[in-house]
Protein backbone atom coordinates (compact mmCIF):
# COMPACT_ATOMS: atom_id res chain seq x y z
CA UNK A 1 115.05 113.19 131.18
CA UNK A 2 113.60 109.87 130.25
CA UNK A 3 116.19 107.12 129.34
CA UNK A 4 115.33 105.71 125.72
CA UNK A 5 117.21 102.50 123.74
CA UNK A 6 120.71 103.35 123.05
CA UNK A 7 121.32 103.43 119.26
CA UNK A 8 122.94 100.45 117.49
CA UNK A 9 124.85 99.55 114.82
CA UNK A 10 123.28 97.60 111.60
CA UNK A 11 125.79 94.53 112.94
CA UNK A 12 123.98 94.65 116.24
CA UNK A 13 120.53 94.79 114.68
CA UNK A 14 120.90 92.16 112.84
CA UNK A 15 122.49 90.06 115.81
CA UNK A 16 119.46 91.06 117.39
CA UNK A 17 117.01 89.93 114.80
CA UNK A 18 118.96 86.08 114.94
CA UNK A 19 119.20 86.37 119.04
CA UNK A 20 115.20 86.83 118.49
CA UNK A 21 114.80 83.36 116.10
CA UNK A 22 114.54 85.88 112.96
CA UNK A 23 116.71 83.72 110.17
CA UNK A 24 118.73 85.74 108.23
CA UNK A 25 120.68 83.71 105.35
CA UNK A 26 122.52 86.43 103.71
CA UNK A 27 123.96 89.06 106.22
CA UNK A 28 124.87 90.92 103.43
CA UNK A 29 121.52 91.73 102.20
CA UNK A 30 120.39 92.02 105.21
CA UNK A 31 123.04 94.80 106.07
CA UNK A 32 121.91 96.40 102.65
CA UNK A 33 118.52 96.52 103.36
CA UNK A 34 118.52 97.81 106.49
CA UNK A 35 121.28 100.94 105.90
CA UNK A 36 118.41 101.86 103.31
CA UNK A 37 115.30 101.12 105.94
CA UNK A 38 115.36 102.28 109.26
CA UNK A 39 115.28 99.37 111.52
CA UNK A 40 112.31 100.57 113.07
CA UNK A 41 109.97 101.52 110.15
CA UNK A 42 111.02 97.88 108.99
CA UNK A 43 110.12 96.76 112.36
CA UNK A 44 106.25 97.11 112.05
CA UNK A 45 106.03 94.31 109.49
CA UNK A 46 107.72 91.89 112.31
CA UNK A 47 104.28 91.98 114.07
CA UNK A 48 102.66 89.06 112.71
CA UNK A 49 105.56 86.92 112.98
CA UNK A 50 106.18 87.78 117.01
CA UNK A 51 105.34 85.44 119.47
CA UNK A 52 103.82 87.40 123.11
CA UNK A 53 107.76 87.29 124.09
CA UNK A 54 109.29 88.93 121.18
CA UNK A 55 110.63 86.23 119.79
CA UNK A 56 109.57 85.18 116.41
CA UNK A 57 107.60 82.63 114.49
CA UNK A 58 109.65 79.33 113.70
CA UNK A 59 110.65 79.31 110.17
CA UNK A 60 110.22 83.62 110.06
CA UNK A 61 113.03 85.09 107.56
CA UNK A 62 114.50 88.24 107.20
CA UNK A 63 113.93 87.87 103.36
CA UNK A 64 110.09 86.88 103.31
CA UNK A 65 109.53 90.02 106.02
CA UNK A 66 111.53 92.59 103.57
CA UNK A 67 109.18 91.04 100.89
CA UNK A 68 105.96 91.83 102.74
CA UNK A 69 107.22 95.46 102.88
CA UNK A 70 107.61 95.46 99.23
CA UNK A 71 104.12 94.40 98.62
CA UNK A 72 103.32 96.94 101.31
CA UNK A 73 105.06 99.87 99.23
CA UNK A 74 103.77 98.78 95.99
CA UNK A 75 100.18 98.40 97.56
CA UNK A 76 100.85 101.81 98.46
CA UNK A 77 101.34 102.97 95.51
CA UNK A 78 98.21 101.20 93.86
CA UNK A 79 96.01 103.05 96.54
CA UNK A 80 97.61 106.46 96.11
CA UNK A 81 97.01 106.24 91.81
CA UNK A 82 93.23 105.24 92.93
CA UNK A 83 92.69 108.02 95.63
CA UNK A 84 94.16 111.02 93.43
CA UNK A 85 91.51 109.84 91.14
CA UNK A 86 89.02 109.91 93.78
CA UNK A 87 90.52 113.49 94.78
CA UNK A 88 90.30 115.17 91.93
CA UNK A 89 86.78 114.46 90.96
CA UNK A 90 85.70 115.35 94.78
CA UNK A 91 87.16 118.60 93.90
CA UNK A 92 85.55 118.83 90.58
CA UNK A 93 81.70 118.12 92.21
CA UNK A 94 81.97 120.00 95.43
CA UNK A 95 83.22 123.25 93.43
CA UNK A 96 80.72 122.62 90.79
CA UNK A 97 77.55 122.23 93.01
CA UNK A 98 78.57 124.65 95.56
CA UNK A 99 79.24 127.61 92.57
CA UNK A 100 76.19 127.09 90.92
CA UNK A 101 73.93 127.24 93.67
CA UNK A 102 75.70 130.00 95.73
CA UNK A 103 78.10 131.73 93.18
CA UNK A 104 82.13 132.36 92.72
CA UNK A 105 82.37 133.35 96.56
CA UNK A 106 79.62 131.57 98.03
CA UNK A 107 82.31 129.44 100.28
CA UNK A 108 82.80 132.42 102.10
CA UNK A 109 79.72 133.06 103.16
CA UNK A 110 78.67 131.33 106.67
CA UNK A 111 74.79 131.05 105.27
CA UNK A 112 75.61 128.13 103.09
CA UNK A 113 76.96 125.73 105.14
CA UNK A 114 75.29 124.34 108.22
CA UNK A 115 75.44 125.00 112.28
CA UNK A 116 78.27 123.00 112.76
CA UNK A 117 80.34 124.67 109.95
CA UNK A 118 83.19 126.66 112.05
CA UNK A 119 83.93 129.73 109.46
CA UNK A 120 87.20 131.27 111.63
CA UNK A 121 88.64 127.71 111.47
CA UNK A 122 87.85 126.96 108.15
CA UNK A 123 88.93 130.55 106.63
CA UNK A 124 92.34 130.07 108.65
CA UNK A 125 92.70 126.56 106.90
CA UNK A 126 92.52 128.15 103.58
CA UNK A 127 94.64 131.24 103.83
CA UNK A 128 97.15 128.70 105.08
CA UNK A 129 97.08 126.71 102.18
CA UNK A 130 97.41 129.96 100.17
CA UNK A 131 100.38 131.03 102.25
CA UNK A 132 102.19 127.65 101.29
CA UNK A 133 101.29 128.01 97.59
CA UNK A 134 102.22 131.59 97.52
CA UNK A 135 104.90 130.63 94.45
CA UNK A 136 102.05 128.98 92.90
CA UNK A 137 101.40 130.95 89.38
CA UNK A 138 97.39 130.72 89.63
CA UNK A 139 97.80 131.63 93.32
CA UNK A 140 100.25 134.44 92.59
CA UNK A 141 97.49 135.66 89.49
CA UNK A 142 94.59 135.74 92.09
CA UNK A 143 96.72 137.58 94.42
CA UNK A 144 97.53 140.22 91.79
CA UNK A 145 94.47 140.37 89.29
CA UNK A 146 91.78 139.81 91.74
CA UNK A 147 93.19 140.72 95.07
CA UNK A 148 93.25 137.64 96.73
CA UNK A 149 89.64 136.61 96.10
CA UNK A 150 89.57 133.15 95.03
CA UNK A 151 86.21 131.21 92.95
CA UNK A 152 85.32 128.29 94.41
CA UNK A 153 86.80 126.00 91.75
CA UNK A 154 89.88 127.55 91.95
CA UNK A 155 90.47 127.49 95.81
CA UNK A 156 89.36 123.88 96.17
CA UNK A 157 92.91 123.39 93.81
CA UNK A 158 94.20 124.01 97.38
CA UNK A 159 92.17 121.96 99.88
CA UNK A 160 93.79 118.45 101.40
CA UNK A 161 91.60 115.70 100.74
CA UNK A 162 90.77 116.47 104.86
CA UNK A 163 89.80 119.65 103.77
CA UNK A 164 87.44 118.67 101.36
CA UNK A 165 85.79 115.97 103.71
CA UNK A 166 85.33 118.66 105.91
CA UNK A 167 83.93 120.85 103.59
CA UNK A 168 81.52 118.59 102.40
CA UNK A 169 80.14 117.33 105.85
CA UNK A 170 79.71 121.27 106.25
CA UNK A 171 77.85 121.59 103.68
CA UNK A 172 73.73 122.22 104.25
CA UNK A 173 71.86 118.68 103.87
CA UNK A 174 69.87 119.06 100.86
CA UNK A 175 73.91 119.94 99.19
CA UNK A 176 75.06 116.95 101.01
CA UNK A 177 72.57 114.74 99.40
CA UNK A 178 73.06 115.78 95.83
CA UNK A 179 76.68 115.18 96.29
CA UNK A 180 76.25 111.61 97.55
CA UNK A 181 73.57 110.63 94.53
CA UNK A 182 76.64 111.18 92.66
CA UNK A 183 78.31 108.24 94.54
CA UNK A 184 74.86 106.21 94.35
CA UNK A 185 74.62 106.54 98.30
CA UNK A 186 73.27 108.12 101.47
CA UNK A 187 74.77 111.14 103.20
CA UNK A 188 75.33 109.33 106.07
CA UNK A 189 77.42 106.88 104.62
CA UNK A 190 79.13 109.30 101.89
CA UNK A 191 80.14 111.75 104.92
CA UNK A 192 81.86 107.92 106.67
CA UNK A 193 83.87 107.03 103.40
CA UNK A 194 85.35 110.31 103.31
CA UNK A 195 86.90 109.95 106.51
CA UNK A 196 88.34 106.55 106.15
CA UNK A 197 89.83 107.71 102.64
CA UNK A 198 91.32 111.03 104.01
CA UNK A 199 92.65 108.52 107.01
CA UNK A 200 93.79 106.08 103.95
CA UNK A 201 95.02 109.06 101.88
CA UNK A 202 97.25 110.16 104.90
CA UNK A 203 98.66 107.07 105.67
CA UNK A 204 99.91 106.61 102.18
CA UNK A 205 101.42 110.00 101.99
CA UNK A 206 103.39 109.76 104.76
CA UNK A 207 104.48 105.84 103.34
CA UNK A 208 102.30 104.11 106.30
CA UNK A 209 101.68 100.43 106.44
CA UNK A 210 98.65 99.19 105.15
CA UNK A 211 99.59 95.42 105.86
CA UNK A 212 98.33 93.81 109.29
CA UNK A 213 96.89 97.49 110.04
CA UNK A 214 93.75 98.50 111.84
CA UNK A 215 92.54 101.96 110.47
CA UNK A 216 91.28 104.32 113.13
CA UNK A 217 87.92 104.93 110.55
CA UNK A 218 85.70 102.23 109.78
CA UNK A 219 83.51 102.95 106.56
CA UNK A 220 79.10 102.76 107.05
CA UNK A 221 77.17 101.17 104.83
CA UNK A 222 78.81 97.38 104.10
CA UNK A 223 78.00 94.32 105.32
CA UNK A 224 81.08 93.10 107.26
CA UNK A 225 82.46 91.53 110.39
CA UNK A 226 84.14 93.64 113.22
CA UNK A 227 87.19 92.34 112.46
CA UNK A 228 87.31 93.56 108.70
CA UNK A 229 85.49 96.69 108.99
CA UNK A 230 88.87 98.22 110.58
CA UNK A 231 91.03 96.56 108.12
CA UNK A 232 92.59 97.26 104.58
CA UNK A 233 89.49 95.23 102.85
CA UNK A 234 87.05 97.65 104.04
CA UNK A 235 89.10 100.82 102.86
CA UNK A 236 89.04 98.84 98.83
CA UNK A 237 85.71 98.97 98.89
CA UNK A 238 85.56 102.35 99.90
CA UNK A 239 88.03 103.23 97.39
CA UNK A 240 85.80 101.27 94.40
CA UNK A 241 82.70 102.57 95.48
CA UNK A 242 84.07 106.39 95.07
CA UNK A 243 86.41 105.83 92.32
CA UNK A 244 85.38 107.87 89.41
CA UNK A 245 85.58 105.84 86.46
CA UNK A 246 83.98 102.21 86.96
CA UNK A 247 85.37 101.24 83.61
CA UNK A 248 89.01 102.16 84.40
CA UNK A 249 88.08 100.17 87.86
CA UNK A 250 87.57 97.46 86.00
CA UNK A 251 90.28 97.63 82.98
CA UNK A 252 93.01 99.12 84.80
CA UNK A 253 92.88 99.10 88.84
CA UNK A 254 91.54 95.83 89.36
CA UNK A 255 94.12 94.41 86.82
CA UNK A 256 96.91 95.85 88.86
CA UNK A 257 95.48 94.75 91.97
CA UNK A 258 95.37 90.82 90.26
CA UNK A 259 99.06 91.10 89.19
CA UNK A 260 100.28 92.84 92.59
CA UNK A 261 99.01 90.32 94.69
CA UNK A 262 100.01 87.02 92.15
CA UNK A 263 102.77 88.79 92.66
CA UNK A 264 103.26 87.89 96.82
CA UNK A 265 100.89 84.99 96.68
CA UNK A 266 103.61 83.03 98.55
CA UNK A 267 104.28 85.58 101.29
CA UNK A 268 101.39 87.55 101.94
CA UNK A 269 98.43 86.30 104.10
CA UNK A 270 95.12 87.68 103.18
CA UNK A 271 93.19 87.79 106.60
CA UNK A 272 96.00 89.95 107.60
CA UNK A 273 94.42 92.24 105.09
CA UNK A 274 90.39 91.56 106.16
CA UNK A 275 90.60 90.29 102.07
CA UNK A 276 88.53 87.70 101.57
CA UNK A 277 89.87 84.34 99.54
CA UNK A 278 87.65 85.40 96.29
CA UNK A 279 88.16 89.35 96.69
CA UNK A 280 88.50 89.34 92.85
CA UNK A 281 84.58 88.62 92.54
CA UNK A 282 83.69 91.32 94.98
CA UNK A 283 86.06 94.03 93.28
């Protein structure tokens, strides 16, 4: 068996943290903080403040990384609010489109999606989203009342916002484009943003960092530098350009945005987001 770190105490990871140039004023917060974060998780924000040794920054505190994880979480948060907007109306316009032009059950049929669309896969994917939401009581009804055949704007209730990405880049190309004039772009591009929001999605779900992270999908159809096409910049403007309601963009997310990152103005760098210095004017 492979030899991994021994465990250690919260007294020895915070002598570790001071051995490494972190400074840590209050021990006692420290110690409270860290019996509530794994030392670990907590561990990914010390990135930007590690020299190619370990070691850290000069001046790097235990306090200013803990509140870079706090912006982190509440960032989080922000995103999550904006994507189950996003989510939800994806649902809405996929079920919509697909009913009228193929009917209740049309999903099932192989004939209305295109080559690539893998029907075995895709029917195992949903009975195993019905199998998890057997308890569920419009699952349970359709089970009963209509043995187990579900309408297309009923099953899509089910689908992970993977599924529906996947759903829509199997859809045939003349459904794909009537679909993305919805989002005032290409199919190309619309089938792109999906991926880095079901990436963006994920990672918030599971309480990923978004700070000084480079996303493994990088969204078509904005002008930006390599370095910020991978980073959290590119993913806002992916979330504003398929966010539902432009008015509650502008009256309500980008308002929260303003206030969360007044907020950390003092401890959060913005390249480490891709954000440029006037992201207000672009949002």
């Amino acid at each position: 068996m492979t030899e991994t770190k021994r465990p250690t105490t919260i007294a020895e990871q915070i002598a570790i943290l001071k051995d490494h140039g972190c400074i840590i004023s209050d021990s006692t917060f420290a110690e409270e903080i860290l019996s509530t974060i794994n030392y670990y998780r907590l561990s990914a924000y010390f990135l930007p403040f590690r020299n190619e040794d370990r070691s850290f920054l000069s001046d790097t505190t235990f306090e200013k990384i803990y509140r870079i994880y706090e912006f982190d979480r509440e960032l989080r948060s922000l995103l999550f609010s904006a994507i189950e907007s996003i989510e939800i109306a994806l649902r809405a316009r996929l079920s919509y489109l697909h009913g009228l032009r193929y009917g209740a059950l049309g999903y099932l049929d192989s004939a209305n999606f295109n080559a690539r669309h893998n029907t075995d896969r895709f029917l195992e994917n949903i009975q195993r989203e019905i199998t998890s939401n057997r308890n569920v009581p419009f699952v349970q009804h359709h089970q009963q009342k209509y043995h187990g055949y579900f309408p297309v704007w009923v099953i899509t209730e089910l689908f992970t916002f993977g599924m529906l990405s996947y759903f829509y880049s199997d859809l045939l190309t003349q459904d794909q484009k009537a679909i993305a004039r919805q989002y005032n772009t290409s199919h190309t591009v619309l089938k792109s943003w999906l991926r880095c929001c079901t990436d963006a999605r994920n990672i918030c779900a599971h309480y990923g960092r978004l700070y000084y992270r480079v996303f493994s999908a990088a969204p078509a159809g904005f002008n930006l530098s390599a370095g910020v096409r991978w980073r959290m910049w590119a993913v806002m403007l992916v979330i504003k350009a398929l966010y539902p309601s432009p008015q509650k963009w502008s009256e309500e997310f980008v308002p929260r945005a303003e206030k969360l990152f007044q907020k950390y103005a003092d401890d959060i760098e913005l390249y480490h987001l891709g954000f440029p210095r006037d992201w207000k004017a672009h949002l």
